[in-house]
ModelCIF file with pLDDT and N, C-alpha, C, O atoms, coordinates in Angstrom:
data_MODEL
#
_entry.id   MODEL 
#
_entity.id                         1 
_entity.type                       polymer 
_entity.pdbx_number_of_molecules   1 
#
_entity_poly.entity_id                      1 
_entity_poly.type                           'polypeptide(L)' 
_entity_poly.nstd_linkage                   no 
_entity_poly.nstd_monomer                   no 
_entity_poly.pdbx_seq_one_letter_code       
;(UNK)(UNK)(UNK)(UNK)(UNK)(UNK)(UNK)(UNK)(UNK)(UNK)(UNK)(UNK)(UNK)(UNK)(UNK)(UNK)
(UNK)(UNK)(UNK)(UNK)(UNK)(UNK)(UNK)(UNK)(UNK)(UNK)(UNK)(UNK)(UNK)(UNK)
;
_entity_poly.pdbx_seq_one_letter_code_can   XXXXXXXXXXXXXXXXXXXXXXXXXXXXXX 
_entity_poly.pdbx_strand_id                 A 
#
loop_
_entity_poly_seq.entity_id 
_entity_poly_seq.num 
_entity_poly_seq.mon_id 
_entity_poly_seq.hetero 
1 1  UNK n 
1 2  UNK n 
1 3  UNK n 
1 4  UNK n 
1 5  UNK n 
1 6  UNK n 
1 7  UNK n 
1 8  UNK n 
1 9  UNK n 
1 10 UNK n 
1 11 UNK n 
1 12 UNK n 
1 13 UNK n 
1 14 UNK n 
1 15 UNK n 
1 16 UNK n 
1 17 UNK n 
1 18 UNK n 
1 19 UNK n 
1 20 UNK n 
1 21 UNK n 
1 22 UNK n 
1 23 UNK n 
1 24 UNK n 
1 25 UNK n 
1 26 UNK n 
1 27 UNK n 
1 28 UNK n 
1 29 UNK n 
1 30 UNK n 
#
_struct_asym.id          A 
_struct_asym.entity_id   1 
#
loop_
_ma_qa_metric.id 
_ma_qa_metric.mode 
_ma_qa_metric.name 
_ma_qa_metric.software_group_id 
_ma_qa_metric.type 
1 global pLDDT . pLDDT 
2 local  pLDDT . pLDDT 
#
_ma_qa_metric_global.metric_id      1 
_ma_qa_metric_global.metric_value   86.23 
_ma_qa_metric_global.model_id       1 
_ma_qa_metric_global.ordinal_id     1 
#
loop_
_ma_qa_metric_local.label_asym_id 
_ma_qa_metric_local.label_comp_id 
_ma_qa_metric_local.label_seq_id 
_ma_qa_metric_local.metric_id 
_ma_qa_metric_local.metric_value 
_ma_qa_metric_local.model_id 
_ma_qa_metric_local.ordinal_id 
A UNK 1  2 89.00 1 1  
A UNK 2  2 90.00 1 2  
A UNK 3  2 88.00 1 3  
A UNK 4  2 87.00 1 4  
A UNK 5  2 87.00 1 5  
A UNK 6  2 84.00 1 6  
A UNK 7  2 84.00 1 7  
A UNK 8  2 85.00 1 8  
A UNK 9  2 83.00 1 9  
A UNK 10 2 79.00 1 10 
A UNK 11 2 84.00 1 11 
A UNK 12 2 85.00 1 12 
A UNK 13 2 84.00 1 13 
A UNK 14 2 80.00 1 14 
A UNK 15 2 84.00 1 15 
A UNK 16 2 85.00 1 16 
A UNK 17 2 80.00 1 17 
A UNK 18 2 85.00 1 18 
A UNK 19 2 87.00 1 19 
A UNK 20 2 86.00 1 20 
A UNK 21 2 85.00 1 21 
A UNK 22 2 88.00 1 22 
A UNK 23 2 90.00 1 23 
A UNK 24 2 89.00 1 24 
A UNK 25 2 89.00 1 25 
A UNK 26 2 91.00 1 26 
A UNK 27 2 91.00 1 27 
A UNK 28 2 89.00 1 28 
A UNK 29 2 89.00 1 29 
A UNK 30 2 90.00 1 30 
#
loop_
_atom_site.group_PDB 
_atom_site.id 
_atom_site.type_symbol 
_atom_site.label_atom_id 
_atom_site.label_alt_id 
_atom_site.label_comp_id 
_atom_site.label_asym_id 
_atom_site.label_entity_id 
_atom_site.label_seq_id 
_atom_site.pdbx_PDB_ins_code 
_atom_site.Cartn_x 
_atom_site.Cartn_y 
_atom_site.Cartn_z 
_atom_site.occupancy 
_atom_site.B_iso_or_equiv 
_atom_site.pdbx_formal_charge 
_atom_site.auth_seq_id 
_atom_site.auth_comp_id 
_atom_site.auth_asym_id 
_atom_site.auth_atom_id 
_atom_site.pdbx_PDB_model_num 
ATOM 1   N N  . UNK A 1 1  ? 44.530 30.575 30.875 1.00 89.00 ? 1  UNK A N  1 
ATOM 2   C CA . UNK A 1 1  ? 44.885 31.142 29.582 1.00 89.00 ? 1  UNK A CA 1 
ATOM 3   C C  . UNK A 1 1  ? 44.886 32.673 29.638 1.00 89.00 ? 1  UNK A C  1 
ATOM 4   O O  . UNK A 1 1  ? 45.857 33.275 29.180 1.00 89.00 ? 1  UNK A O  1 
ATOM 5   N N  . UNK A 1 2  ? 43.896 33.312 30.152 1.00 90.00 ? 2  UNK A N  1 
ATOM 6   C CA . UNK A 1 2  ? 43.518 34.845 30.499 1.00 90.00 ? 2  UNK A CA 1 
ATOM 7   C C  . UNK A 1 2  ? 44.732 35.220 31.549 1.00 90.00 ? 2  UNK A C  1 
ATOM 8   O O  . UNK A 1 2  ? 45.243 36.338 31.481 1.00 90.00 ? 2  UNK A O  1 
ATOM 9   N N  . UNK A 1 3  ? 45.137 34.351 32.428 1.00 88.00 ? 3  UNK A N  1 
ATOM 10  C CA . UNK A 1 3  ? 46.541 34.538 33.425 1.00 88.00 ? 3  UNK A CA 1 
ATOM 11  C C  . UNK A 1 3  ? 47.473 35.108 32.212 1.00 88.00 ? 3  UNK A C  1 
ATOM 12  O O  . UNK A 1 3  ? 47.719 36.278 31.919 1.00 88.00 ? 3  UNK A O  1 
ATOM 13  N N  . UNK A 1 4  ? 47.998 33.647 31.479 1.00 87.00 ? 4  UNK A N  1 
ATOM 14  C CA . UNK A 1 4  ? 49.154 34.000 30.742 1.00 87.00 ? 4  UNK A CA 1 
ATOM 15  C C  . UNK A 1 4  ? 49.141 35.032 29.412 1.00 87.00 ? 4  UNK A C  1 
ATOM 16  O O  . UNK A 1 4  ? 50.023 35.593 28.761 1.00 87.00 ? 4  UNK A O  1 
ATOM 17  N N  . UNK A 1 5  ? 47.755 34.986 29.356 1.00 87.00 ? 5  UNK A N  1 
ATOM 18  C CA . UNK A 1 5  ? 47.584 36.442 28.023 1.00 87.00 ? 5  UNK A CA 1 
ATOM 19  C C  . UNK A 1 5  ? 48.272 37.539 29.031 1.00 87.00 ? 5  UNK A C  1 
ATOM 20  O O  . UNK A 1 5  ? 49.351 38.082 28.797 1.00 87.00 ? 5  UNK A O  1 
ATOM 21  N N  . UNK A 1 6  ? 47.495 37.763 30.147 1.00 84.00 ? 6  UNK A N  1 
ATOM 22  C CA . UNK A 1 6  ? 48.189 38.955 30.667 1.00 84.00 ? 6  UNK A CA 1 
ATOM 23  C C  . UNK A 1 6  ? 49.100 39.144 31.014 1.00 84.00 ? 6  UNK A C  1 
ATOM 24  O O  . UNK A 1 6  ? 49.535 40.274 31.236 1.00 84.00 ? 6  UNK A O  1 
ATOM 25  N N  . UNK A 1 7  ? 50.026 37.517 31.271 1.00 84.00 ? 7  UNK A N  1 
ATOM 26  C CA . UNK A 1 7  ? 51.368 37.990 31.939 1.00 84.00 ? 7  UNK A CA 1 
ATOM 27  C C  . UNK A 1 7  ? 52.165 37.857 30.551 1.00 84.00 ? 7  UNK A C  1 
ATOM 28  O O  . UNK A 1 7  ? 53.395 37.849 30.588 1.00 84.00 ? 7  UNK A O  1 
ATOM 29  N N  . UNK A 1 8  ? 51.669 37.780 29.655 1.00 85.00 ? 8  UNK A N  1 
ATOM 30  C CA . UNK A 1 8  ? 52.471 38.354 28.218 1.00 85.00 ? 8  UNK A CA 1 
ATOM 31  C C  . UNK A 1 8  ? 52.511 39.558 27.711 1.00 85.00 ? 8  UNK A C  1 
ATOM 32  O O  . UNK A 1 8  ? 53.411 40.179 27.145 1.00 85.00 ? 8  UNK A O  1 
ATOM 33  N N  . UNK A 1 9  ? 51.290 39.848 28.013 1.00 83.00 ? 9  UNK A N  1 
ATOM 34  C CA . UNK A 1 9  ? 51.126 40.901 27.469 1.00 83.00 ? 9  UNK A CA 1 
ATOM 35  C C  . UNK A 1 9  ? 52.020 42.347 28.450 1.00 83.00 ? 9  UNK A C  1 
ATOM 36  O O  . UNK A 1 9  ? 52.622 43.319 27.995 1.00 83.00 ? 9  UNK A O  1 
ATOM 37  N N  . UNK A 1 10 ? 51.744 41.899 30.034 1.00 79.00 ? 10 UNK A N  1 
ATOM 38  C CA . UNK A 1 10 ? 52.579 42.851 30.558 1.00 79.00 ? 10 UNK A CA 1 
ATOM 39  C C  . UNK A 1 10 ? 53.507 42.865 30.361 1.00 79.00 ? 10 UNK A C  1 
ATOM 40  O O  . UNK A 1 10 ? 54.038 43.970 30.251 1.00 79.00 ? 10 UNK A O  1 
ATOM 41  N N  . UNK A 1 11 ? 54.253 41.739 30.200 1.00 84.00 ? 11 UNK A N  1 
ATOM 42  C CA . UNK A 1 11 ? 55.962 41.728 30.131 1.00 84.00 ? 11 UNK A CA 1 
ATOM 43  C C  . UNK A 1 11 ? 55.965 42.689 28.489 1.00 84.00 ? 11 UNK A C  1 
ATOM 44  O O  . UNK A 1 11 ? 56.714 43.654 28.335 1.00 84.00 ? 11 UNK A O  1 
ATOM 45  N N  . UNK A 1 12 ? 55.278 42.340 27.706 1.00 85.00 ? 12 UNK A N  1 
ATOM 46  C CA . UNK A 1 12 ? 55.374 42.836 26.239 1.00 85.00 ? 12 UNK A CA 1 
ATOM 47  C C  . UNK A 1 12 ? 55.116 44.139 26.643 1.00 85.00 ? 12 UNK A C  1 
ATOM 48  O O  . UNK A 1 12 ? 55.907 44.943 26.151 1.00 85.00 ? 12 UNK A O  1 
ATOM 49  N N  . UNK A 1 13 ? 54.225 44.645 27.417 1.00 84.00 ? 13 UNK A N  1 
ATOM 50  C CA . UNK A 1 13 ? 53.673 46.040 27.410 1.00 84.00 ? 13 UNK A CA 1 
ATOM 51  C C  . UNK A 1 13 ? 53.930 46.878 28.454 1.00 84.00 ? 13 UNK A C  1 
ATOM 52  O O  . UNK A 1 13 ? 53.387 47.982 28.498 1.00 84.00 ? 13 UNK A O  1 
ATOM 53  N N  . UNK A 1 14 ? 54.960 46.374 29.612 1.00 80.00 ? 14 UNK A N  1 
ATOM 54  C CA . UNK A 1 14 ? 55.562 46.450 31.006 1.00 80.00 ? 14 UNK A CA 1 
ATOM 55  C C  . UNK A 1 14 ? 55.784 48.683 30.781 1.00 80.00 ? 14 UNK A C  1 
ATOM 56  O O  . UNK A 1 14 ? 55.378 49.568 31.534 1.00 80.00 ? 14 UNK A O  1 
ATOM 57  N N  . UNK A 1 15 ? 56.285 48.753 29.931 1.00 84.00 ? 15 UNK A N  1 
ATOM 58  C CA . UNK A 1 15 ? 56.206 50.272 29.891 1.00 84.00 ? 15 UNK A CA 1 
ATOM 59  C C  . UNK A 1 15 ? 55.377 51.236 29.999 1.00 84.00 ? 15 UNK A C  1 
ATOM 60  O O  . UNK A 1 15 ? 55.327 52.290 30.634 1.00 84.00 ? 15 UNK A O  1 
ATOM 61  N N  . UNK A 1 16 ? 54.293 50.315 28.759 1.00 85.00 ? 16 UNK A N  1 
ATOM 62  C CA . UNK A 1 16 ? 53.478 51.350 28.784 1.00 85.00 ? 16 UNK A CA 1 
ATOM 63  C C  . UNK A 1 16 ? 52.391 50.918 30.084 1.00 85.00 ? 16 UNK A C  1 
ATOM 64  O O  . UNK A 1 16 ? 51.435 51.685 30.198 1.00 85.00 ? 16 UNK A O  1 
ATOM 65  N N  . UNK A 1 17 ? 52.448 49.857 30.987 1.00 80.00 ? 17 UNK A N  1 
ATOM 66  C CA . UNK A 1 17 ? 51.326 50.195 32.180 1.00 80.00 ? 17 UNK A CA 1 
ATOM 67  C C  . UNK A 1 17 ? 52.331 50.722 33.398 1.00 80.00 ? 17 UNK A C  1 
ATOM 68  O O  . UNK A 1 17 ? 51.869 51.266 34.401 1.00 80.00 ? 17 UNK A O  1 
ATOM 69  N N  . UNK A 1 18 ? 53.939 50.474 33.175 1.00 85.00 ? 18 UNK A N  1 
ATOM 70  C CA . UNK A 1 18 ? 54.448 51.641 33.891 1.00 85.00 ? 18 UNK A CA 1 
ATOM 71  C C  . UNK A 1 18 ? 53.894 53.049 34.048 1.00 85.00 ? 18 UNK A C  1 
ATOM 72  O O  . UNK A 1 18 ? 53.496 53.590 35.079 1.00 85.00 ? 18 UNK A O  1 
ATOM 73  N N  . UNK A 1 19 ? 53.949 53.508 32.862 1.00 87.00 ? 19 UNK A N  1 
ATOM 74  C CA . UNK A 1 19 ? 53.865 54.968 31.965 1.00 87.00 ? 19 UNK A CA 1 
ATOM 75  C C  . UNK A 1 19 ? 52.067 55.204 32.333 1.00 87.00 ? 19 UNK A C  1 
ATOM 76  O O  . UNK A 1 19 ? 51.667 56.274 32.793 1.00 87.00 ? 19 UNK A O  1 
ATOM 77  N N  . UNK A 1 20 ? 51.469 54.460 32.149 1.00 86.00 ? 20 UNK A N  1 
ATOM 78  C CA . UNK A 1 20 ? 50.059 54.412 32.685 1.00 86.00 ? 20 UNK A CA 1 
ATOM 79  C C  . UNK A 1 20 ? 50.039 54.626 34.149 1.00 86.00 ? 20 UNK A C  1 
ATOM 80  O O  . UNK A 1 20 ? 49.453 55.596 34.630 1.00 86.00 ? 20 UNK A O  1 
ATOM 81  N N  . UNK A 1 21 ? 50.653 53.763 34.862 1.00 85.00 ? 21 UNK A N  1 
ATOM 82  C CA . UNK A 1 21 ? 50.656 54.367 36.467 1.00 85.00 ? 21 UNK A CA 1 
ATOM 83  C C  . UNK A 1 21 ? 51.195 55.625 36.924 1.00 85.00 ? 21 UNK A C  1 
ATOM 84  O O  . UNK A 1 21 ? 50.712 56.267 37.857 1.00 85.00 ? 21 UNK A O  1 
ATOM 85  N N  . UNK A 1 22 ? 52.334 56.009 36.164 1.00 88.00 ? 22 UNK A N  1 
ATOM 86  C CA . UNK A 1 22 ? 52.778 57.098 36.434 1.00 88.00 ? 22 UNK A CA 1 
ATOM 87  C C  . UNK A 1 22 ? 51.794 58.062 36.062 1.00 88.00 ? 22 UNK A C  1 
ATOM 88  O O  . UNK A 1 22 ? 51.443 58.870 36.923 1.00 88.00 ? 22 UNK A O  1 
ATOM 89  N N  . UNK A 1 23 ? 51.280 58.112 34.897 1.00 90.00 ? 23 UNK A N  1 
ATOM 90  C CA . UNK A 1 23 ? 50.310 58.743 34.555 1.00 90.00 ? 23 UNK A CA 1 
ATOM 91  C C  . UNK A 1 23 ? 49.162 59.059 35.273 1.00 90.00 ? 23 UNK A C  1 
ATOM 92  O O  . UNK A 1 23 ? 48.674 60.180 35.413 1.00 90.00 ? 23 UNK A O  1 
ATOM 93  N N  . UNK A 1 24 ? 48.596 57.574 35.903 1.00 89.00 ? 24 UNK A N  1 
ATOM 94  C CA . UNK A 1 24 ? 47.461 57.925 36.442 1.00 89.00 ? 24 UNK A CA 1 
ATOM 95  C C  . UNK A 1 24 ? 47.538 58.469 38.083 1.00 89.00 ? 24 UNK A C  1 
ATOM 96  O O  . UNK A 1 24 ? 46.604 59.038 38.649 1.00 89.00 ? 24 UNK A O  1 
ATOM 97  N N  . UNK A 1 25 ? 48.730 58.191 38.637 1.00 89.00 ? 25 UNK A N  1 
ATOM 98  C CA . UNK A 1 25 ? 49.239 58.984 39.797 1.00 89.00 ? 25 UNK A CA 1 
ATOM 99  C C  . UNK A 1 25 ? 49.216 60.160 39.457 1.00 89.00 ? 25 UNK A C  1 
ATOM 100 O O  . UNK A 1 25 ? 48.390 60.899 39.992 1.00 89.00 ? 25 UNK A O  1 
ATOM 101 N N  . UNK A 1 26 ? 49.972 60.588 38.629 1.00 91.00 ? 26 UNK A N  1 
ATOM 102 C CA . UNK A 1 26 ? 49.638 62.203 37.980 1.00 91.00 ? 26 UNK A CA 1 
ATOM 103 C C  . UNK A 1 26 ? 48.388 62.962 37.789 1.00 91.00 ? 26 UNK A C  1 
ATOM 104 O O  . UNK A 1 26 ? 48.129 64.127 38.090 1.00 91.00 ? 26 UNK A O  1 
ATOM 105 N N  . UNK A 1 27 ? 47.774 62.187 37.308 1.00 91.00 ? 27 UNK A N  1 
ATOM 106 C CA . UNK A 1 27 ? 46.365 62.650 36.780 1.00 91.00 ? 27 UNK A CA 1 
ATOM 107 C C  . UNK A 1 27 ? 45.572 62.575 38.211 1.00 91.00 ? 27 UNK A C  1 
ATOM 108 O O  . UNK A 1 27 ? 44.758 63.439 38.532 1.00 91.00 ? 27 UNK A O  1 
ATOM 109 N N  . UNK A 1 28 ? 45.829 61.680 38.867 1.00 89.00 ? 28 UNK A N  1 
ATOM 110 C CA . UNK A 1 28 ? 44.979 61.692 40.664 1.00 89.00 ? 28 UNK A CA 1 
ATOM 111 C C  . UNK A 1 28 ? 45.618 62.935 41.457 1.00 89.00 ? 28 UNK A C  1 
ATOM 112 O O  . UNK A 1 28 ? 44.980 63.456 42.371 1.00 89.00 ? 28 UNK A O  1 
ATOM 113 N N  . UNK A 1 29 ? 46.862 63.388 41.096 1.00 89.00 ? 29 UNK A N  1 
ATOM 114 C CA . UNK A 1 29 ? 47.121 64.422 41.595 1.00 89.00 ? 29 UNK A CA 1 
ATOM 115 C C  . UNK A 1 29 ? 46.846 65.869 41.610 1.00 89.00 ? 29 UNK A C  1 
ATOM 116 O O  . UNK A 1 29 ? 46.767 66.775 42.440 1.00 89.00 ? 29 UNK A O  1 
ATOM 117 N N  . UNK A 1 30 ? 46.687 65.628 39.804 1.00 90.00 ? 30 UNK A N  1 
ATOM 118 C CA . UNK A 1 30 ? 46.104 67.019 39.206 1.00 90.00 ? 30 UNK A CA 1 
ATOM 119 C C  . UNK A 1 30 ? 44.373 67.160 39.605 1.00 90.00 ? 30 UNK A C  1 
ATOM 120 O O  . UNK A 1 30 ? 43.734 68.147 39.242 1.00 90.00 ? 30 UNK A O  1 
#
């Protein structure tokens, strides 16, 4: 159930943990 919450939620939220990785690559850089 905790699988498919998350694979809903990523597909629903796929941007913003894009935008989060990019981010946090950024932020590991700075």
């Amino acid at each position: 159930h905790i699988v498919e919450q998350t694979q809903d939620l990523a597909i629903s939220n796929y941007k913003t943990f894009i935008k989060t990785a990019e981010n946090s690559r950024s932020i590991y850089k700075e």
